[in-house]
Protein backbone atom coordinates (compact mmCIF):
# COMPACT_ATOMS: atom_id res chain seq x y z
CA UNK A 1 225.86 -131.74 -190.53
CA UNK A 2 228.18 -134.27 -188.84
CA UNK A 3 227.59 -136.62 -191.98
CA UNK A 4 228.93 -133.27 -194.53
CA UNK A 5 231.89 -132.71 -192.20
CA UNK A 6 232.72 -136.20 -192.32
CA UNK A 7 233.00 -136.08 -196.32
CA UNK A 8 234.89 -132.96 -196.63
CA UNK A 9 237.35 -134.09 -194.17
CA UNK A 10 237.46 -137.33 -196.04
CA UNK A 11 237.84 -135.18 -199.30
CA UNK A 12 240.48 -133.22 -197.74
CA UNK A 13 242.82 -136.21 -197.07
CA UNK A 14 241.95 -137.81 -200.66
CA UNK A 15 243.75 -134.19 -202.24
CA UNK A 16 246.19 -134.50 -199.57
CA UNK A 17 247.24 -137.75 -200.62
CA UNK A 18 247.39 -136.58 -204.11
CA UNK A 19 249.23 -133.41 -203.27
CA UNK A 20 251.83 -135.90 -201.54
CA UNK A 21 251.84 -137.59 -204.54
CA UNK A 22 252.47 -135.05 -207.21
CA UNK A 23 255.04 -133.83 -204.59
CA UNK A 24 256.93 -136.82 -204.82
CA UNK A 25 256.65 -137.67 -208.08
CA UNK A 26 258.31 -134.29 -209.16
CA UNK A 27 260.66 -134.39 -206.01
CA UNK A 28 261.57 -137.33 -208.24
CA UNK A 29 261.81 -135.96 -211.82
CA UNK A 30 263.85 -133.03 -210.90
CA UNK A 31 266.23 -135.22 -208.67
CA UNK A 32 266.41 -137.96 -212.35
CA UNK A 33 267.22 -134.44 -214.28
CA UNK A 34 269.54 -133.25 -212.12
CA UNK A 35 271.50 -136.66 -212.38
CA UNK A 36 271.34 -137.06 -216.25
CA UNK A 37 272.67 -133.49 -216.47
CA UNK A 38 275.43 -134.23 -214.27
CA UNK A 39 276.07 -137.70 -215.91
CA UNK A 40 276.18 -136.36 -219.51
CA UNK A 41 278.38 -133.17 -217.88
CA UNK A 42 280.79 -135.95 -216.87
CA UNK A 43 280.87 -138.20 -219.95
CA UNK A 44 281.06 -135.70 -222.32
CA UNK A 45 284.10 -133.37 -221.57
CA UNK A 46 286.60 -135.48 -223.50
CA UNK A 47 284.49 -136.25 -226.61
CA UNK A 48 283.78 -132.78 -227.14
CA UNK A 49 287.08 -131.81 -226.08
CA UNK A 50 287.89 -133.83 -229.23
CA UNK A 51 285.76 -132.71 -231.48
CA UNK A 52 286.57 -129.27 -230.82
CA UNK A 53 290.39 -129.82 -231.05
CA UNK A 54 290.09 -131.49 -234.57
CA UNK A 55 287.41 -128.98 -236.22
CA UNK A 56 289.55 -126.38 -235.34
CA UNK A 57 292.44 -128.21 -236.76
CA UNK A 58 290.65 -128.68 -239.87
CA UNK A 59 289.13 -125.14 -240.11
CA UNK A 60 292.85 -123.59 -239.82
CA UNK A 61 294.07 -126.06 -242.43
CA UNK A 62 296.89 -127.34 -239.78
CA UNK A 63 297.07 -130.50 -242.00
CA UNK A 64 297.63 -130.09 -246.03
CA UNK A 65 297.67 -133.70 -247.01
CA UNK A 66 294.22 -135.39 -247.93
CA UNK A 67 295.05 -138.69 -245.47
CA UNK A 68 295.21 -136.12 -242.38
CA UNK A 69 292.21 -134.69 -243.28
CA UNK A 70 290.52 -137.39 -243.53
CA UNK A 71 291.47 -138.66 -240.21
CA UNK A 72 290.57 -135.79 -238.52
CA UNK A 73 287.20 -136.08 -239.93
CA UNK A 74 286.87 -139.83 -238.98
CA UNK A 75 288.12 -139.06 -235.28
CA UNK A 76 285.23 -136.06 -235.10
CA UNK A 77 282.64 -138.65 -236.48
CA UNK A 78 283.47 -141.57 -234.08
CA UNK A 79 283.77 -139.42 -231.25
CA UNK A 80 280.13 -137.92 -232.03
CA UNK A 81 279.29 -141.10 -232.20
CA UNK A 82 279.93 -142.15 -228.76
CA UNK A 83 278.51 -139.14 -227.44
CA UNK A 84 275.23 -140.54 -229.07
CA UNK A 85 275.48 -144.02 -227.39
CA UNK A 86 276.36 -142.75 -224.06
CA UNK A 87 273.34 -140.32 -224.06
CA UNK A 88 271.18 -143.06 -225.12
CA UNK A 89 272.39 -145.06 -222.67
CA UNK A 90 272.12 -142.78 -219.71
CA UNK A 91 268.81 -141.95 -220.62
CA UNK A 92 267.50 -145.85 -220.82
CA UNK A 93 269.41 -146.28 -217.51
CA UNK A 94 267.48 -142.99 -215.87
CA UNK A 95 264.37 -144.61 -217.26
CA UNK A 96 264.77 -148.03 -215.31
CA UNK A 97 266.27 -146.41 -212.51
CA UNK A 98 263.39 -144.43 -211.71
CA UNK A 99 260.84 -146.92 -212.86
CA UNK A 100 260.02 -145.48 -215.98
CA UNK A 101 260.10 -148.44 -218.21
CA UNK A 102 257.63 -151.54 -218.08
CA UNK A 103 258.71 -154.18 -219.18
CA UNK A 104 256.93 -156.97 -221.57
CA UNK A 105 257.24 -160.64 -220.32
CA UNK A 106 257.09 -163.26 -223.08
CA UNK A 107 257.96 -167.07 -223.58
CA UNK A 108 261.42 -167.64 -225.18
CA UNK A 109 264.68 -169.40 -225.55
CA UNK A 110 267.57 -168.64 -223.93
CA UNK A 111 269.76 -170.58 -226.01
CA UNK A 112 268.81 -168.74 -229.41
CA UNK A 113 269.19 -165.42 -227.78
CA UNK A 114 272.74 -166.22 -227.20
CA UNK A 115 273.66 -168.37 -230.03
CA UNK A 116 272.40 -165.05 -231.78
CA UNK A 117 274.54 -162.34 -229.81
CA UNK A 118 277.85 -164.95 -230.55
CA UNK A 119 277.29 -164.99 -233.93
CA UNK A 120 277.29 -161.15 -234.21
CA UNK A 121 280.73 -161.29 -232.26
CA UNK A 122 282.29 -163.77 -234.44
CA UNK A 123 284.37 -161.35 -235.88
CA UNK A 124 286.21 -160.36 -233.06
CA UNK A 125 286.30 -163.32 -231.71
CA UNK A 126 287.96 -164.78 -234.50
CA UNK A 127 290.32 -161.82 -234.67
CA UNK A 128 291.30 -162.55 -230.97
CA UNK A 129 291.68 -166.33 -231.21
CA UNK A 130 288.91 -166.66 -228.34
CA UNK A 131 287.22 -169.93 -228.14
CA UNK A 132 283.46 -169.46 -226.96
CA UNK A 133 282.29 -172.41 -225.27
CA UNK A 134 278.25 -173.14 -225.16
CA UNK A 135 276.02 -176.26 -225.34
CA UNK A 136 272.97 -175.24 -227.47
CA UNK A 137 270.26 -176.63 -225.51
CA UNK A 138 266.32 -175.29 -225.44
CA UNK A 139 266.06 -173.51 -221.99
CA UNK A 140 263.09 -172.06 -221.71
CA UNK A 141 262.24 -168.94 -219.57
CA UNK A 142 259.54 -165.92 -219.38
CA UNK A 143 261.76 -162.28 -219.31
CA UNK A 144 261.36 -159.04 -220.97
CA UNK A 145 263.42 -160.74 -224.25
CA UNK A 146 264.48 -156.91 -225.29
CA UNK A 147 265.97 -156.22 -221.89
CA UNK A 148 267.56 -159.66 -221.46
CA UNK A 149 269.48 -159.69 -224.23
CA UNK A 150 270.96 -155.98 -223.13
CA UNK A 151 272.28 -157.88 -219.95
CA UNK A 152 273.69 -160.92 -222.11
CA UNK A 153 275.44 -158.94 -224.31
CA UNK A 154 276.65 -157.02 -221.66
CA UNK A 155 278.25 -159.94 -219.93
CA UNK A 156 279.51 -161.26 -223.14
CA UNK A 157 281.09 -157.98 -224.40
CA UNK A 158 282.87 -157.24 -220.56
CA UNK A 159 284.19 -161.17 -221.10
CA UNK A 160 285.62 -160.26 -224.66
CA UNK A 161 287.08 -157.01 -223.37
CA UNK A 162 288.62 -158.13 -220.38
CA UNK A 163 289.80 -161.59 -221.63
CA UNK A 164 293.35 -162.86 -221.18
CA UNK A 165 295.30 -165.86 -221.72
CA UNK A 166 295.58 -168.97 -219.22
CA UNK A 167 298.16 -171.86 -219.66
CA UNK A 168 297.71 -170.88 -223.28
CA UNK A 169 294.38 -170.27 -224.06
CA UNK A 170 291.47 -167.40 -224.03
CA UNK A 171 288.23 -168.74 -223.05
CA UNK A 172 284.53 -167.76 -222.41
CA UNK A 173 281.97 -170.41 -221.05
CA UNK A 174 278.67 -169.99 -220.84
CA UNK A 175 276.38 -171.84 -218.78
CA UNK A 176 273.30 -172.56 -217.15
CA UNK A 177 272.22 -173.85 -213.35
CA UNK A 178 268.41 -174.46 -212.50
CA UNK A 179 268.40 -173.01 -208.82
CA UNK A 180 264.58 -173.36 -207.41
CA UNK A 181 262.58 -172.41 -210.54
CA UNK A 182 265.83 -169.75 -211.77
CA UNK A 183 267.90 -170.61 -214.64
CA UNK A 184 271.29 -168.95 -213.38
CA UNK A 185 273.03 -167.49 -216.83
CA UNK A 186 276.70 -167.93 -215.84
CA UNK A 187 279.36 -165.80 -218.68
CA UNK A 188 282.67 -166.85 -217.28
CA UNK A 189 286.38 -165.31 -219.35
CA UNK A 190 289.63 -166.53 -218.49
CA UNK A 191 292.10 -163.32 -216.74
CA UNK A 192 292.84 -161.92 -213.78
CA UNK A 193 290.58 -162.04 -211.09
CA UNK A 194 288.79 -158.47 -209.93
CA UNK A 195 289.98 -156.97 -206.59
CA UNK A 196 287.33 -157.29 -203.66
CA UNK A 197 286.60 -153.59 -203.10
CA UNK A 198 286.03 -153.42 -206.95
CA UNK A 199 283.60 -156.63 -207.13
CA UNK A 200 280.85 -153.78 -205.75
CA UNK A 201 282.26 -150.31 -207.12
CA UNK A 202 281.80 -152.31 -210.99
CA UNK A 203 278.38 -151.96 -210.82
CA UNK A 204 278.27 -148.00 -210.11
CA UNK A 205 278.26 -145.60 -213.11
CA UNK A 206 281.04 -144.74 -215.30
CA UNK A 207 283.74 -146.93 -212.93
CA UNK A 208 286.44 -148.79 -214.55
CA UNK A 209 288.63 -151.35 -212.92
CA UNK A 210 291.02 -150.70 -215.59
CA UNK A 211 291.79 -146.63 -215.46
CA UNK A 212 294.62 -147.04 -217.92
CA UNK A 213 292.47 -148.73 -220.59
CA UNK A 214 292.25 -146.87 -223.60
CA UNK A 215 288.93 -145.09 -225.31
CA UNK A 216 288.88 -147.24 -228.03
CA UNK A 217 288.11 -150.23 -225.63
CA UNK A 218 287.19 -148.97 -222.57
CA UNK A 219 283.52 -148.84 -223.22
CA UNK A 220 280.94 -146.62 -221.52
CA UNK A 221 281.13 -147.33 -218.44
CA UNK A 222 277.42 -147.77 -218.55
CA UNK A 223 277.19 -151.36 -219.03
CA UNK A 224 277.33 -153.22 -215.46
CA UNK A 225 275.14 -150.11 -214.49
CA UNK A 226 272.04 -151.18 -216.78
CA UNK A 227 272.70 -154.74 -215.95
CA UNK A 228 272.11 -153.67 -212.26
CA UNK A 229 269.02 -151.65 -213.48
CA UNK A 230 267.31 -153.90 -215.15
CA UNK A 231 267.60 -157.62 -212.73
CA UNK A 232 266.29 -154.97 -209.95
CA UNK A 233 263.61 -153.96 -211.78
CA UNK A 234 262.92 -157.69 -212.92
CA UNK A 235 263.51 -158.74 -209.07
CA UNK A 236 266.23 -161.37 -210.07
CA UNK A 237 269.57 -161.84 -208.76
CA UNK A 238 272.77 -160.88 -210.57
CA UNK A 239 276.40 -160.58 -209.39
CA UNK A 240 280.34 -161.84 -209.99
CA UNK A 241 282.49 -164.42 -208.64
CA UNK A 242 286.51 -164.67 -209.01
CA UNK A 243 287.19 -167.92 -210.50
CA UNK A 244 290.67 -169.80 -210.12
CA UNK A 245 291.12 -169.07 -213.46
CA UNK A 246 289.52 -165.80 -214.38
CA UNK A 247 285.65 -164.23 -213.97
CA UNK A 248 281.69 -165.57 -214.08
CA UNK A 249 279.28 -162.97 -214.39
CA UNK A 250 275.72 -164.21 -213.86
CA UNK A 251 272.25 -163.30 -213.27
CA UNK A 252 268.69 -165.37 -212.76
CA UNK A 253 265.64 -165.51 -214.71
CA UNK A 254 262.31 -167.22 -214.33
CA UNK A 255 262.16 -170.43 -215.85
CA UNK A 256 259.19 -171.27 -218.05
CA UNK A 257 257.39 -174.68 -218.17
């Protein structure tokens, strides 16, 4: 009899461990729904606002001329499309936040990742008279590749956004720094330097240094935020550092042999 007890009380705290379980992990889900509701509440207001404003514009016939109308429509179509990127981008962010994503470690080069992300910027880098300065070497290291190059090209895109000129010229370095088996990523822009109470609040959701900056290059206000996401998921170190002459961004991986 003592033996049955034994196993049913044993039972008992088995499906009370569960129970605790399932508890939390939908304590959790409504708590990551209630956030991406109020996120995309947040983010959305003005695009819509937008959109709203224009169709109606276009549906009263406010503008005769064909050039109006067709800006109208182009304003309604890139303002639906930022409404797409910012959903997707909240939800990827909700999904590494709450440890939804797993992430697939592989072998690869560092340096072709972001001899590939420059090249797809050398438009507007060209347009901006920015000189990119990199030494192509093989640097080895084992990351999720997908998510890695989401933080480099976040780095690189803050750097061309927030780039200004020093004693005549506009500047992004990129280097590495073997620190005890980490190779250190280091994305440094010439400009201003950030204000200490900001070098934290950058990281948060939706915060801008800049408030004045206009839509059409302010960005999401997502980007820092995945970065964050993603090295704490990948347990590696990322942060910023004023410079004399501007920014570094950085953040670690593990190096491979």
């Amino acid at each position: 009899m003592s033996e049955t007890l034994e196993k049913t009380i044993k039972q008992l705290r088995n499906s009370n461990i569960e129970l605790e379980k399932d508890i939390e992990e939908k304590s959790r889900t409504d708590e990551m729904r209630k956030q991406f509701i109020s996120d995309v509440s947040h983010e959305l207001k003005t695009p819509i606002a937008l959109i709203q404003g224009y169709a109606e514009g276009l549906v009263e016939n406010i503008t005769e001329d064909e050039a109006s109308r067709k800006f109208y429509a182009e304003v309604i179509l890139d303002e639906a499309n930022k409404m797409d990127i910012v959903v997707k981008k909240l939800l990827e962010l909700m999904r590494l936040e709450y440890g939804k994503n797993a992430f697939n470690l592989t072998r690869f080069n560092m340096s072709e990742l972001i001899c590939e992300v420059i090249k797809k910027s050398k438009k507007v880098l060209d347009d901006d008279e920015i000189t990119v300065k990199f030494e192509d070497k093989e640097v080895y290291v084992i990351a999720d590749e997908f998510y890695t190059e989401q933080v480099f090209n976040n780095y690189f895109t803050n750097a061309i956004k927030n780039i200004s000129e020093i004693d005549g010229k506009k500047e992004i370095e990129i280097s590495y720094e073997i620190r005890e088996n980490k190779l250190r990523v280091k994305v440094f822009n010439t400009g201003e330097n950030i204000e200490s109470e900001d070098l934290i609040r950058i990281w948060n959701r939706f915060y801008k240094v800049d408030t004045s900056r206009n839509r059409e290059n302010g960005g999401t206000g997502i980007g820092l935020s995945l970065v964050k996401a993603i090295m704490t998921n990948m347990n590696n170190k990322y942060g910023v550092e004023n410079k004399v002459d501007g920014v570094e961004f950085y953040f670690e991986l593990n190096c491979a042999i």
